[in-house]
C-alpha atoms as a PDB file:
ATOM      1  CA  UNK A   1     -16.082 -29.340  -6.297  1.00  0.00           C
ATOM      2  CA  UNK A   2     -12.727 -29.516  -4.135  1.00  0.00           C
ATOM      3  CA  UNK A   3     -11.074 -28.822  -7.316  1.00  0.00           C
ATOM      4  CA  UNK A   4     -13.066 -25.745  -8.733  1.00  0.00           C
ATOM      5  CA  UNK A   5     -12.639 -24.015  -5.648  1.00  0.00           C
ATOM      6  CA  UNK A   6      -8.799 -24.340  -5.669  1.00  0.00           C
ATOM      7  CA  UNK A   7      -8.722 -23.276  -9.006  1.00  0.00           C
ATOM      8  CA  UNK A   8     -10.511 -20.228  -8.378  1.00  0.00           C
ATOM      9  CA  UNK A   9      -8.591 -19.321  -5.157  1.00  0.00           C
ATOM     10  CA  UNK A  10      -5.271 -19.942  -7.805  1.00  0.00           C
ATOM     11  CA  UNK A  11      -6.947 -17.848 -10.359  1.00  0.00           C
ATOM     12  CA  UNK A  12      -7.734 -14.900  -7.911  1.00  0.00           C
ATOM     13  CA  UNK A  13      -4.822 -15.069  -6.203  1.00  0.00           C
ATOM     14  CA  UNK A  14      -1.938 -14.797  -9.597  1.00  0.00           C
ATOM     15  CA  UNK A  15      -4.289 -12.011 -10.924  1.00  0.00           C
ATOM     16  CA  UNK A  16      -3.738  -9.895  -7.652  1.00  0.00           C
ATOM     17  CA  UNK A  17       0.462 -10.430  -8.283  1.00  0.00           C
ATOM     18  CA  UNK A  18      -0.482  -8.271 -11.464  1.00  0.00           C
ATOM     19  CA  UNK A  19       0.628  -4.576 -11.208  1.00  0.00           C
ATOM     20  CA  UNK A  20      -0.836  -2.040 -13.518  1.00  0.00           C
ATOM     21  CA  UNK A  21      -0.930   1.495 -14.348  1.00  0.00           C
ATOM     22  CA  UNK A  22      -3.141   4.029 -16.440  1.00  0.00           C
ATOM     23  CA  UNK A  23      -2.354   7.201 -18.675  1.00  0.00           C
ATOM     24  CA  UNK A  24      -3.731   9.943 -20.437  1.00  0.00           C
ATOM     25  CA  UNK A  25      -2.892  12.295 -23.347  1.00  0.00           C
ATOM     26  CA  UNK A  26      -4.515  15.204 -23.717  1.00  0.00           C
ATOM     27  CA  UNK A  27      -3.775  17.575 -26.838  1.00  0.00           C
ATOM     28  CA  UNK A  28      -5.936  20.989 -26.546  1.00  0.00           C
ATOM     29  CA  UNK A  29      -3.650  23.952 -26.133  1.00  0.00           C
ATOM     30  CA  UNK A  30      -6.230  26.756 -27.980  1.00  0.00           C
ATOM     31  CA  UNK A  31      -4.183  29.041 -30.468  1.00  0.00           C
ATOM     32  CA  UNK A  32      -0.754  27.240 -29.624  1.00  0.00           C
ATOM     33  CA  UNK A  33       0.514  25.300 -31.972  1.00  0.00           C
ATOM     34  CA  UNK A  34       1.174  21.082 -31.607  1.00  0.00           C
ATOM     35  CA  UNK A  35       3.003  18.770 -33.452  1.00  0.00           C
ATOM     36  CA  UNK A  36       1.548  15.535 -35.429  1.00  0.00           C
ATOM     37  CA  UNK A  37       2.852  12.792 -33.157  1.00  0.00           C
ATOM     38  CA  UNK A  38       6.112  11.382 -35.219  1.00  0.00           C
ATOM     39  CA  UNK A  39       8.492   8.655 -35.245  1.00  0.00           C
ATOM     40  CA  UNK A  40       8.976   7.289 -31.596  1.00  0.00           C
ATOM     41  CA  UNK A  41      11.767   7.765 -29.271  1.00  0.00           C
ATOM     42  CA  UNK A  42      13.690   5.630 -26.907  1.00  0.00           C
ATOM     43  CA  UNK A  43      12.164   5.634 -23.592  1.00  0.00           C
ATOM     44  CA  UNK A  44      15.565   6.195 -22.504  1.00  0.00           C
ATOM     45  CA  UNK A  45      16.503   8.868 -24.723  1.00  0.00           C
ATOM     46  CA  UNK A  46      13.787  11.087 -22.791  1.00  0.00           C
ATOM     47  CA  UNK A  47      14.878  13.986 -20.843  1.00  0.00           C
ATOM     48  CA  UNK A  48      12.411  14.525 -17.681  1.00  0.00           C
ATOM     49  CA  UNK A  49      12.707  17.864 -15.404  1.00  0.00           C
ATOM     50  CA  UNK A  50      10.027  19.284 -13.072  1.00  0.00           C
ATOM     51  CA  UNK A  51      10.878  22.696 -14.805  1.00  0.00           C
ATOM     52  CA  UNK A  52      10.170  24.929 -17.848  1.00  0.00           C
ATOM     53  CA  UNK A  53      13.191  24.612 -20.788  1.00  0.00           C
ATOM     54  CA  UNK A  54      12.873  28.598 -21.610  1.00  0.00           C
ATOM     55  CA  UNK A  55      16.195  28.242 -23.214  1.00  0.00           C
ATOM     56  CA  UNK A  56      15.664  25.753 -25.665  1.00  0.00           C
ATOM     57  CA  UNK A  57      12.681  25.895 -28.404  1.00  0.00           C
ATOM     58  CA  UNK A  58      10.127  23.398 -28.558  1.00  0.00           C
ATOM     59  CA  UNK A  59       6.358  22.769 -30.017  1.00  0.00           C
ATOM     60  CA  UNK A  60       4.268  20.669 -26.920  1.00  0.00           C
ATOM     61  CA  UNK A  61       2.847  17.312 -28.100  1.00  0.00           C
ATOM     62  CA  UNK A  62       0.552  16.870 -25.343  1.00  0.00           C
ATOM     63  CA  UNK A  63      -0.258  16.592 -21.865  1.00  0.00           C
ATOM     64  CA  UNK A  64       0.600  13.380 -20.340  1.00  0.00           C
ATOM     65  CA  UNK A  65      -1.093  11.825 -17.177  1.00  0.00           C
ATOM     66  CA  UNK A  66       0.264   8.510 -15.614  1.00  0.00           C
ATOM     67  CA  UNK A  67      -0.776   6.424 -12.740  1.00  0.00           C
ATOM     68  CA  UNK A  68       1.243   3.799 -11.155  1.00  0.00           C
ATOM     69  CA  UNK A  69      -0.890   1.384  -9.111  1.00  0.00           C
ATOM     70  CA  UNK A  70      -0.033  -0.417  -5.928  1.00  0.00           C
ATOM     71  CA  UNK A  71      -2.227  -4.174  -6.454  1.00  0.00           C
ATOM     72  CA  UNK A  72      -1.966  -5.630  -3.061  1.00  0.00           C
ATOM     73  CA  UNK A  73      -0.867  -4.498   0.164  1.00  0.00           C
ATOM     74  CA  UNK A  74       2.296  -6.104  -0.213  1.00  0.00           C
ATOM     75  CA  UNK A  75       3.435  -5.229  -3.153  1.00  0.00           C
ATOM     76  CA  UNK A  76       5.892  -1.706  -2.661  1.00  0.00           C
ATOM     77  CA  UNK A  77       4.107   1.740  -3.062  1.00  0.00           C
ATOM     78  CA  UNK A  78       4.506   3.386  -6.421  1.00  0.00           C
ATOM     79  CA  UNK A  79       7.741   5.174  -6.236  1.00  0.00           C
ATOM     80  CA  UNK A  80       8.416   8.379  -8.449  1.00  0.00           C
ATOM     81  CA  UNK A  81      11.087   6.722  -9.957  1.00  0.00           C
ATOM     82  CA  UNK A  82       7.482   4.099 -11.354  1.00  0.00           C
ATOM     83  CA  UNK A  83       5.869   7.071 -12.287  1.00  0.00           C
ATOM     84  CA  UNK A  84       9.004   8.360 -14.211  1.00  0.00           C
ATOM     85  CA  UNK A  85       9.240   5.277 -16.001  1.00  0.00           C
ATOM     86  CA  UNK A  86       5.783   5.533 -16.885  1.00  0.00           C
ATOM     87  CA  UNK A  87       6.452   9.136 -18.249  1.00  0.00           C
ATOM     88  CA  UNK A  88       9.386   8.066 -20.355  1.00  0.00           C
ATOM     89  CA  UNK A  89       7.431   5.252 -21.722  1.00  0.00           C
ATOM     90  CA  UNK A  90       4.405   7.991 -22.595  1.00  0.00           C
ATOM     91  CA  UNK A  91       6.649  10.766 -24.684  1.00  0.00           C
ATOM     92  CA  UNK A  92       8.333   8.014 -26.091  1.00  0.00           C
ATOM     93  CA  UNK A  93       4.954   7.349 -28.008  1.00  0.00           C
ATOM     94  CA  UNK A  94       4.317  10.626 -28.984  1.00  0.00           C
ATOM     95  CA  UNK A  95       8.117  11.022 -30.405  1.00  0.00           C
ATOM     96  CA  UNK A  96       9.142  13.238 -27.385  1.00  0.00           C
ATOM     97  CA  UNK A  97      12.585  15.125 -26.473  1.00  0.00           C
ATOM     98  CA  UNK A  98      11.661  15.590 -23.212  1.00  0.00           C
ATOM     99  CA  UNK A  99       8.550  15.271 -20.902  1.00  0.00           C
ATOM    100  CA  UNK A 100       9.005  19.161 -18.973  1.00  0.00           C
ATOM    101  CA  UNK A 101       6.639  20.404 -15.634  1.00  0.00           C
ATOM    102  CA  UNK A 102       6.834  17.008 -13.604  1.00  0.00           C
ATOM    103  CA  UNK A 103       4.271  16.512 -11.094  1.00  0.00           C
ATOM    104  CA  UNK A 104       3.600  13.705  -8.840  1.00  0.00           C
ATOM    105  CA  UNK A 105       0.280  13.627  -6.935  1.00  0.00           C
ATOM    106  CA  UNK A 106       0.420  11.512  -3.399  1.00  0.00           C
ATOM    107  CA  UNK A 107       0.117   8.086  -2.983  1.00  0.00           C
ATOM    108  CA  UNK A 108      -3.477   7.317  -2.150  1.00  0.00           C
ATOM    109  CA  UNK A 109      -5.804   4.053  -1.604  1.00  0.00           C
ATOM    110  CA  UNK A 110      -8.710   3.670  -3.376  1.00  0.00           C
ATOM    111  CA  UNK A 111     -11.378   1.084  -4.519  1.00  0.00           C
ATOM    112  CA  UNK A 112      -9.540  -0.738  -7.070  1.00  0.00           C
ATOM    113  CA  UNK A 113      -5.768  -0.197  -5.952  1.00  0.00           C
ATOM    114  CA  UNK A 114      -3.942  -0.443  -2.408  1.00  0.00           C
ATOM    115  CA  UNK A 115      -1.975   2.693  -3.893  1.00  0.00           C
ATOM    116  CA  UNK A 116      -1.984   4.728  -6.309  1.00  0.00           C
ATOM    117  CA  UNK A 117       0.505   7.645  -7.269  1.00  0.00           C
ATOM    118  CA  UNK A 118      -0.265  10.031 -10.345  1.00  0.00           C
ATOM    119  CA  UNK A 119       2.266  12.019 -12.676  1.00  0.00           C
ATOM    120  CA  UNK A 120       1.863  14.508 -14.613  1.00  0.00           C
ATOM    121  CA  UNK A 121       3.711  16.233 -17.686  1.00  0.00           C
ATOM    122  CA  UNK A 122       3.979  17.802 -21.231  1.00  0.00           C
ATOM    123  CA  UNK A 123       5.612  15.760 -23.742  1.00  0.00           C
ATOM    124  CA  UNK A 124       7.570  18.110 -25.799  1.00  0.00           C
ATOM    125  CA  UNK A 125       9.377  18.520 -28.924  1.00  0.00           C
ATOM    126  CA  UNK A 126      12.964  20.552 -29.493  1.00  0.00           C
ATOM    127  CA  UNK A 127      12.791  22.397 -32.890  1.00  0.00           C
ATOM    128  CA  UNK A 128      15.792  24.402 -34.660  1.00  0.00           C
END
């Protein structure tokens, strides 16, 4: 019995050293136009601003929604740097140039997470 109960208590307490994080594509822009997801990028190679590129053409690829999740309450807080990261990671699925109109929500507790901070963005495409 000694035994089962210090393997549960080892179980639950490596699961809570676990991190994780959520996202979201959405795709539904109405009459303007979107590009089939294509080859995919280098996370790296992803250009992020909190502004509009109106001097540079591009077709959107979707609507990307990341959280970052704090497990315990000592692990750090989700950083925007976390949420970036978690952005780059996003357009790089969809084949993304850049992800463009950066927003981070605030760092909240909830039910599931000792913090959670949520980023927001539209995975774009440069054309010629």
């Amino acid at each position: 019995m000694k035994k089962l109960l210090i393997s549960a208590l080892a179980a639950v307490t490596l699961t809570g050293c676990a991190s994780w994080s959520s996202t979201r594509v959405e795709q539904n822009y109405g009459d303007v136009p979107t590009l089939k997801v294509g080859e995919k990028t280098h996370p790296q190679d992803i250009i992020l601003s909190d502004q509009d590129m109106p001097d540079r053409k591009y077709q959107p690829l979707g609507d990307i929604v990341v959280n970052v999740n704090k497990t315990t309450i000592f692990h750090p807080s989700p950083t925007p740097a976390m949420v970036n990261e978690k952005l780059r990671e996003q357009g790089a699925e969809l084949g993304a140039d850049a992800v463009i109109l950066i927003r981070y929500g605030n760092v909240g507790i909830s039910g599931v997470s000792w913090g959670t901070l949520e980023g927001k963005g539209r995975a774009i495409k440069f054309t010629k």
